[in-house]
PDB file of N, CA and C in Angstrom:
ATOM      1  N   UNK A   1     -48.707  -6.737 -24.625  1.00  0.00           N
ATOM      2  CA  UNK A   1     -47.888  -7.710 -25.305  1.00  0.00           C
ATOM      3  C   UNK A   1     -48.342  -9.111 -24.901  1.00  0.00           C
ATOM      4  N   UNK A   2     -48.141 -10.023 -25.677  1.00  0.00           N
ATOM      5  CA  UNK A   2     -48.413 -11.912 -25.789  1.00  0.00           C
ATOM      6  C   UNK A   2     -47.571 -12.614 -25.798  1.00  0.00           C
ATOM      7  N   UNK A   3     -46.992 -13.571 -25.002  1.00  0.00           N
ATOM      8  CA  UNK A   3     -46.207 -14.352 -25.237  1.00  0.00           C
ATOM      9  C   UNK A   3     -46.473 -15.544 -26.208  1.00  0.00           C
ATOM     10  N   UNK A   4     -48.043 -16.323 -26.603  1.00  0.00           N
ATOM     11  CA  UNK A   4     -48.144 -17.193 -27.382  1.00  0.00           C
ATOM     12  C   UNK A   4     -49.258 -16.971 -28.233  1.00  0.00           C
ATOM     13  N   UNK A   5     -49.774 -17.772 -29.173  1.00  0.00           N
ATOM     14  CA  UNK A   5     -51.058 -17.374 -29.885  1.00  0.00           C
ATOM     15  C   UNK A   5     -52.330 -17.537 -28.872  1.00  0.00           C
ATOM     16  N   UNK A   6     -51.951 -18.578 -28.107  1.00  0.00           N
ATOM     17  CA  UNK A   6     -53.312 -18.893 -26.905  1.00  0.00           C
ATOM     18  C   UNK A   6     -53.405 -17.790 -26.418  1.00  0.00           C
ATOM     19  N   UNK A   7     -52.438 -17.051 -25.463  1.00  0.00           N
ATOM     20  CA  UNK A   7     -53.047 -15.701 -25.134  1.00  0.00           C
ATOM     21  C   UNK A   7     -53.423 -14.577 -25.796  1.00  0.00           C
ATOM     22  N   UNK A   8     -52.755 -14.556 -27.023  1.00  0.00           N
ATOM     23  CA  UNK A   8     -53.188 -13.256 -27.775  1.00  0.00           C
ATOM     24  C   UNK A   8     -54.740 -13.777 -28.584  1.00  0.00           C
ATOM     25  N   UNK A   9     -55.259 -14.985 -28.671  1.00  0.00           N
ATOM     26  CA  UNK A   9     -56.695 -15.525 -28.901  1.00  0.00           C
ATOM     27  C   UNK A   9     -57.708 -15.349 -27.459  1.00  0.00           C
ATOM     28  N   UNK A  10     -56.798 -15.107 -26.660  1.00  0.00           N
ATOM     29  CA  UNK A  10     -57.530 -15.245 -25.202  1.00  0.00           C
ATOM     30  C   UNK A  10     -57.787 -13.277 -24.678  1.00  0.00           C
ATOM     31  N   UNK A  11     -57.059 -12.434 -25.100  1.00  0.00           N
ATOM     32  CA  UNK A  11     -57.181 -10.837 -25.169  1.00  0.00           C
ATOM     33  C   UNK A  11     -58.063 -10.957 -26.264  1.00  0.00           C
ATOM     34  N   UNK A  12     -58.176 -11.409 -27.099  1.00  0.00           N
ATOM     35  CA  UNK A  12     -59.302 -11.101 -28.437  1.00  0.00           C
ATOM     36  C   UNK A  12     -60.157 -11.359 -28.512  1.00  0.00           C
ATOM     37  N   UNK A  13     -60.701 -12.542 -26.953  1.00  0.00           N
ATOM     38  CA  UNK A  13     -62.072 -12.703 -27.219  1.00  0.00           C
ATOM     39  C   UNK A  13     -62.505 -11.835 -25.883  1.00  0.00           C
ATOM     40  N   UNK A  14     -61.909 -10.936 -25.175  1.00  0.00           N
ATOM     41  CA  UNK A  14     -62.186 -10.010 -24.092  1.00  0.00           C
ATOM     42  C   UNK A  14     -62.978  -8.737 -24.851  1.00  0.00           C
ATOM     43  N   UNK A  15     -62.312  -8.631 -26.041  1.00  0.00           N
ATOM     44  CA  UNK A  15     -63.136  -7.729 -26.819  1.00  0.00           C
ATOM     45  C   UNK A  15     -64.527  -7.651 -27.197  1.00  0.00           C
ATOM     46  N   UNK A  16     -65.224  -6.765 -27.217  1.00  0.00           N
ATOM     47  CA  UNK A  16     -66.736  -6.987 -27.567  1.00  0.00           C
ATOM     48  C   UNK A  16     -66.972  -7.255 -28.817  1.00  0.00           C
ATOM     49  N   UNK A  17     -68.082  -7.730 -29.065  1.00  0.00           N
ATOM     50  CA  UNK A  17     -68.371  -8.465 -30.223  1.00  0.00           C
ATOM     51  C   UNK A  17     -68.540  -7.632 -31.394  1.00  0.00           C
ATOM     52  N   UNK A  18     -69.222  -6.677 -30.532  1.00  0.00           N
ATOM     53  CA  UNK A  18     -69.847  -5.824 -31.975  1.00  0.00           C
ATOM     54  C   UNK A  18     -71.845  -6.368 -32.128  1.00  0.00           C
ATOM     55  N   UNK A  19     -72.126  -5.844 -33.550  1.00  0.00           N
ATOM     56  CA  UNK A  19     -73.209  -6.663 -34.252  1.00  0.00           C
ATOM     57  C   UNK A  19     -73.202  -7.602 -34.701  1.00  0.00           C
ATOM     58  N   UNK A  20     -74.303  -8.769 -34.823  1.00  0.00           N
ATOM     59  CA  UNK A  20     -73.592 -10.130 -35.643  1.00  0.00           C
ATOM     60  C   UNK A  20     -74.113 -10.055 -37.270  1.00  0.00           C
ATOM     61  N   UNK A  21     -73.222 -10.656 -37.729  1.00  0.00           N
ATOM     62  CA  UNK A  21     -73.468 -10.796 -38.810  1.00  0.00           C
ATOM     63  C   UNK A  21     -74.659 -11.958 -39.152  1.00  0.00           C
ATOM     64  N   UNK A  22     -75.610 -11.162 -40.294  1.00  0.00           N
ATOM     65  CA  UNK A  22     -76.709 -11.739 -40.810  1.00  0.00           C
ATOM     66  C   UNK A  22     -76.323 -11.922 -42.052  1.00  0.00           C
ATOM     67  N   UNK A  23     -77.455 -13.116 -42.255  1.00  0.00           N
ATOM     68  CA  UNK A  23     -76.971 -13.062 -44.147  1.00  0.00           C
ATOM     69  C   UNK A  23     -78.686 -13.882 -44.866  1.00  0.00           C
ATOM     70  N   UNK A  24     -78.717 -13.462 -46.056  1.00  0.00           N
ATOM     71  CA  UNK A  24     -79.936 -14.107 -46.840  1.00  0.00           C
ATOM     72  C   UNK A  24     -79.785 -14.357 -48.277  1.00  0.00           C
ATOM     73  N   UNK A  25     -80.463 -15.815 -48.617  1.00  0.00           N
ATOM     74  CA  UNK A  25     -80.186 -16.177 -49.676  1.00  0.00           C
ATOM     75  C   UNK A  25     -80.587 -14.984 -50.933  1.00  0.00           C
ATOM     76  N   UNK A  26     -79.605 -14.785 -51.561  1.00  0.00           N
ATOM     77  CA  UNK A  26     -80.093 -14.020 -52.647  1.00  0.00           C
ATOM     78  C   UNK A  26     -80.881 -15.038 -54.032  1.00  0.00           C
ATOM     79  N   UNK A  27     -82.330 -14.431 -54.411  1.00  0.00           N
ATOM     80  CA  UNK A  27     -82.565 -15.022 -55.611  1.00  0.00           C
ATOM     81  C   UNK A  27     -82.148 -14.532 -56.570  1.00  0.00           C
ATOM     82  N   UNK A  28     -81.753 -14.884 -57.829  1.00  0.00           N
ATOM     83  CA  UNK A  28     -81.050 -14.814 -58.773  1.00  0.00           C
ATOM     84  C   UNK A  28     -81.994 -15.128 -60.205  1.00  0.00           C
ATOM     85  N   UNK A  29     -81.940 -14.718 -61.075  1.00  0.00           N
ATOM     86  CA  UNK A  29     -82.672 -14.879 -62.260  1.00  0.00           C
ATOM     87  C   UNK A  29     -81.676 -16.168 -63.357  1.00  0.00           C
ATOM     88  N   UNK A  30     -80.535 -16.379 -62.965  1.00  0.00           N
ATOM     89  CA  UNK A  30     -79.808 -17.492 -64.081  1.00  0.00           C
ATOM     90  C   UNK A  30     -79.680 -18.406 -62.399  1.00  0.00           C
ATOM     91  N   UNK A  31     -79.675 -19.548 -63.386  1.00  0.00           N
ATOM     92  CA  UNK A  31     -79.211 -20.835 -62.258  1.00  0.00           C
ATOM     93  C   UNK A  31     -77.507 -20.667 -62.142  1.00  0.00           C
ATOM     94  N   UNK A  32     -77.827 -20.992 -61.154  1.00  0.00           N
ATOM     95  CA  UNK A  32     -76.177 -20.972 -60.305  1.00  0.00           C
ATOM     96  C   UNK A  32     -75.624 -22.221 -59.255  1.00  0.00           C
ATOM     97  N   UNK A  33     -74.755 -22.836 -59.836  1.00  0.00           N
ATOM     98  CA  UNK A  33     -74.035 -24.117 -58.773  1.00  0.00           C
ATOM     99  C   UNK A  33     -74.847 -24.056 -57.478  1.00  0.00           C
ATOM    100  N   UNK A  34     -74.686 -22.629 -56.468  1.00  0.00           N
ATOM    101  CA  UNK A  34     -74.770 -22.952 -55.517  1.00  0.00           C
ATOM    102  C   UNK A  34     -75.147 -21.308 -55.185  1.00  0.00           C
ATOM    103  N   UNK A  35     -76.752 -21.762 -54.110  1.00  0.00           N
ATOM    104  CA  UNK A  35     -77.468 -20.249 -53.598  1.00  0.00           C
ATOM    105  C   UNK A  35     -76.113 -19.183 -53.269  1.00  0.00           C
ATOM    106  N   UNK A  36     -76.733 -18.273 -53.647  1.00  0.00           N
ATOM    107  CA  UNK A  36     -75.827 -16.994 -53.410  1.00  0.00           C
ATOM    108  C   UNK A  36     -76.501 -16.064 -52.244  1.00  0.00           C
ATOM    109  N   UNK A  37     -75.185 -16.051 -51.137  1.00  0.00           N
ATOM    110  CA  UNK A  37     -75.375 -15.457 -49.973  1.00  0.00           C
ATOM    111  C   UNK A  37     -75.021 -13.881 -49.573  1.00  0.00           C
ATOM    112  N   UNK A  38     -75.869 -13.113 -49.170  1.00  0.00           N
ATOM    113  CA  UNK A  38     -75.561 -11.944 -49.240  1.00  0.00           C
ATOM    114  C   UNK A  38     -75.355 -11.850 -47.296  1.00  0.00           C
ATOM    115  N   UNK A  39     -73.895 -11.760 -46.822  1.00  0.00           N
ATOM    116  CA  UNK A  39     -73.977 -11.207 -45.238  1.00  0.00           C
ATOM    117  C   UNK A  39     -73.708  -9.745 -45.471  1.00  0.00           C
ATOM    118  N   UNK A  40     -74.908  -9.132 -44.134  1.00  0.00           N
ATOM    119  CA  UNK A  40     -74.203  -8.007 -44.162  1.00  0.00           C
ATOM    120  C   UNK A  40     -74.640  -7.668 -42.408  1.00  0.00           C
ATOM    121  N   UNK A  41     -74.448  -6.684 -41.560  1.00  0.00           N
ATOM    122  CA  UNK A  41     -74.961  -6.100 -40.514  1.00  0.00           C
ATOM    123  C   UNK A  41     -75.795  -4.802 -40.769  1.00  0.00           C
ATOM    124  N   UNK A  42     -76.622  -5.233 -39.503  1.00  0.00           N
ATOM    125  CA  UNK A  42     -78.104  -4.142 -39.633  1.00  0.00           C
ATOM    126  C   UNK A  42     -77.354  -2.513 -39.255  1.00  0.00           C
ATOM    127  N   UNK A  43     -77.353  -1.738 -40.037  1.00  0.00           N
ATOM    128  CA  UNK A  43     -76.608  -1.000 -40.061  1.00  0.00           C
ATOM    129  C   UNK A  43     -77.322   0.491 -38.545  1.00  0.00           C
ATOM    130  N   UNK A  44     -78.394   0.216 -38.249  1.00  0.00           N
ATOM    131  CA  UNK A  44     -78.761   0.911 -37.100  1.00  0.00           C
ATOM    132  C   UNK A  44     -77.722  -0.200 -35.581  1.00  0.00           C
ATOM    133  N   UNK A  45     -77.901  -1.662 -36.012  1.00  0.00           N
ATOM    134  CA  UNK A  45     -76.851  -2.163 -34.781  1.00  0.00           C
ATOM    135  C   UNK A  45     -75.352  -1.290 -34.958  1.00  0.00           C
ATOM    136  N   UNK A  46     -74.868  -1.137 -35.996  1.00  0.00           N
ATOM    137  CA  UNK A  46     -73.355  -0.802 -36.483  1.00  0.00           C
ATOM    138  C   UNK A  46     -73.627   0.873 -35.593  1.00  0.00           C
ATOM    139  N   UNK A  47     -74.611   1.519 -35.759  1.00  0.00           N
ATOM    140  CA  UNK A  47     -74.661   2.743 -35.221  1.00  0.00           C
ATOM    141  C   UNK A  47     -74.666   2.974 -34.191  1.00  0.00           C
ATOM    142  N   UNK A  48     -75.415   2.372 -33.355  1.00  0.00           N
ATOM    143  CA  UNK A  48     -75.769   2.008 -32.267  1.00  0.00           C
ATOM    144  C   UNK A  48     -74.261   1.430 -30.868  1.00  0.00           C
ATOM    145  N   UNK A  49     -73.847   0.320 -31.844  1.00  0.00           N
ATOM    146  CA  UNK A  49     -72.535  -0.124 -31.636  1.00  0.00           C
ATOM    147  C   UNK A  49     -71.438   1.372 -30.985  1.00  0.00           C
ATOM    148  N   UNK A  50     -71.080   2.158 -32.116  1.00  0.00           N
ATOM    149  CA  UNK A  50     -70.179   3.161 -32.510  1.00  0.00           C
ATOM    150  C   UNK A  50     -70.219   4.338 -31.126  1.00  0.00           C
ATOM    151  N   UNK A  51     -71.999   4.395 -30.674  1.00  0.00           N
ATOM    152  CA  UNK A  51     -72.520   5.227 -29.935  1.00  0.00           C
ATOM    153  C   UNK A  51     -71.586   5.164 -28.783  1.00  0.00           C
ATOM    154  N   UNK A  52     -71.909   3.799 -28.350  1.00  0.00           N
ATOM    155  CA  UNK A  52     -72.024   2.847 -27.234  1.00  0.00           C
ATOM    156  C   UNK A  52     -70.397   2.804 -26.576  1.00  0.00           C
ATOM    157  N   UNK A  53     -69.479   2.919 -27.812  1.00  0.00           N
ATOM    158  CA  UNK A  53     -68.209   2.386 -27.586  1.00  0.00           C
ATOM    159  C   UNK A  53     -67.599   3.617 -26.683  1.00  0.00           C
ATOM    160  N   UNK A  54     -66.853   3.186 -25.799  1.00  0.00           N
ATOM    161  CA  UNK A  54     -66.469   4.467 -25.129  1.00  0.00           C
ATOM    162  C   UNK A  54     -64.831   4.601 -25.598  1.00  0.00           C
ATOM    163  N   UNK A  55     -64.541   4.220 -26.363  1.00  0.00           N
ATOM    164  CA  UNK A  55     -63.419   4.819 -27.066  1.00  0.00           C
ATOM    165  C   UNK A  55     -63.252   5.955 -28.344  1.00  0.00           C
ATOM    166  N   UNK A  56     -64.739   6.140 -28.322  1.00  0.00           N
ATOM    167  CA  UNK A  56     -65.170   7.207 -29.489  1.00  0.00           C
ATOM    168  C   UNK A  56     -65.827   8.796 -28.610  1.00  0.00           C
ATOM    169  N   UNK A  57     -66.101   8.486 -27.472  1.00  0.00           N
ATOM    170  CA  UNK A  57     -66.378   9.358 -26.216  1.00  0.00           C
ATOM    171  C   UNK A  57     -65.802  10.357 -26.599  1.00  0.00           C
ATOM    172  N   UNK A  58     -66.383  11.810 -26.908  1.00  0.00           N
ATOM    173  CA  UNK A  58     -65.906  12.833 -27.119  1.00  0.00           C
ATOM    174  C   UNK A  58     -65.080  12.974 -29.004  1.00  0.00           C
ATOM    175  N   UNK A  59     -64.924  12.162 -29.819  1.00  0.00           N
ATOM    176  CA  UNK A  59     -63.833  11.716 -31.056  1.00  0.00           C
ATOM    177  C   UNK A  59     -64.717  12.249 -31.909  1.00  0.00           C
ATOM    178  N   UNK A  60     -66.837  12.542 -31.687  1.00  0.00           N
ATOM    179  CA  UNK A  60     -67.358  12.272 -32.488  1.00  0.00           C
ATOM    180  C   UNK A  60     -68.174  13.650 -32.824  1.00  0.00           C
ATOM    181  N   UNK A  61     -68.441  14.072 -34.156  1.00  0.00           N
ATOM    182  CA  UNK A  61     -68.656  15.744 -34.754  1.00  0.00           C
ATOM    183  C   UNK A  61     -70.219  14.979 -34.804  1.00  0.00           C
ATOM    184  N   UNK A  62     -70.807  16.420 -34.854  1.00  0.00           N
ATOM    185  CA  UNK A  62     -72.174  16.247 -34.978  1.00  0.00           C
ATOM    186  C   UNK A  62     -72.498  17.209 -35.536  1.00  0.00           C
ATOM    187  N   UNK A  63     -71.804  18.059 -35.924  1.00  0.00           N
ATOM    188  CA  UNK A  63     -72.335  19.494 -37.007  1.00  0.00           C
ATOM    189  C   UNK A  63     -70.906  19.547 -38.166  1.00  0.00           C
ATOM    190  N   UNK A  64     -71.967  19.749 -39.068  1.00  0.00           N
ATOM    191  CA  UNK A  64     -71.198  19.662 -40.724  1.00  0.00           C
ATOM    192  C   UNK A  64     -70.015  20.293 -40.518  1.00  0.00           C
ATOM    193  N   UNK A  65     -68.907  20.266 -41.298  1.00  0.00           N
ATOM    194  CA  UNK A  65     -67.959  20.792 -41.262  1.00  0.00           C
ATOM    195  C   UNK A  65     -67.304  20.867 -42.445  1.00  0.00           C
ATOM    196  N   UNK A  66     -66.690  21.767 -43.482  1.00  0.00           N
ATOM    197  CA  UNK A  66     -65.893  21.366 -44.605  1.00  0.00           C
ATOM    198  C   UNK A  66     -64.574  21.050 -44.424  1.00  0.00           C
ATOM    199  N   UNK A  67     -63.879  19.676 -45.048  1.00  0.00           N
ATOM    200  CA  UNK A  67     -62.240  19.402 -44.993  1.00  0.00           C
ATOM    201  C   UNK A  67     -61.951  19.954 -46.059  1.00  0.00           C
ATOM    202  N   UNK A  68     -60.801  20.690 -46.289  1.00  0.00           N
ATOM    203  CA  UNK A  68     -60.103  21.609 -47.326  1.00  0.00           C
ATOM    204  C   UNK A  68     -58.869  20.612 -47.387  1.00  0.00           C
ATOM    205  N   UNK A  69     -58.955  20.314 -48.774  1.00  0.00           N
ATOM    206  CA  UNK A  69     -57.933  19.301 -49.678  1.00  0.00           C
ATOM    207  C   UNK A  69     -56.670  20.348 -49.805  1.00  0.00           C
ATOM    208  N   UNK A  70     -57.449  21.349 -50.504  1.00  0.00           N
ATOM    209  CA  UNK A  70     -55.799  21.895 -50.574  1.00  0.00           C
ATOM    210  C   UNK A  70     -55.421  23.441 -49.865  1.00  0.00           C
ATOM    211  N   UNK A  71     -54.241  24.347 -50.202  1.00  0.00           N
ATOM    212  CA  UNK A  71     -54.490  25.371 -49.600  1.00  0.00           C
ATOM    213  C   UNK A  71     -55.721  26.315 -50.451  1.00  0.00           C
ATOM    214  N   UNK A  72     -56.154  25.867 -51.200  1.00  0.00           N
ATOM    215  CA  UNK A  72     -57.163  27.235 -51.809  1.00  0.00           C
ATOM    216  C   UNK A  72     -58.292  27.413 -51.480  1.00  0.00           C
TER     217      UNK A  72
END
């Protein structure tokens, strides 16, 4: 629990970062006001990340499995 926004900004930056976000101008074939930016993360960091986290320790399947929607 937080008593003000300063501390609950101050627990949130204790958290790890993660991957950072990248981004690149997209070219475009019609003119446009203003370059168009595509961010996204390198999706081997995002994996990598997920590995790493030890709150997923043990959470994580590694052989196929079918989920059954209904009883049939």
């Amino acid at each position: 629990s937080f008593r003000s926004a300063k501390e609950l900004r101050s627990r949130a930056e204790m958290l790890p970062s993660g991957p950072t976000w990248k981004f690149k101008v997209v070219p475009t074939t019609h003119p446009t006001k203003q370059p168009v930016h595509l961010h996204y993360r390198d999706s081997l960091d995002c994996v990598e990340a997920l590995f790493n986290n030890p709150c997923f320790a043990g959470e994580m399947d590694f052989s196929p499995y079918h989920l059954f929607t209904t009883a049939e």
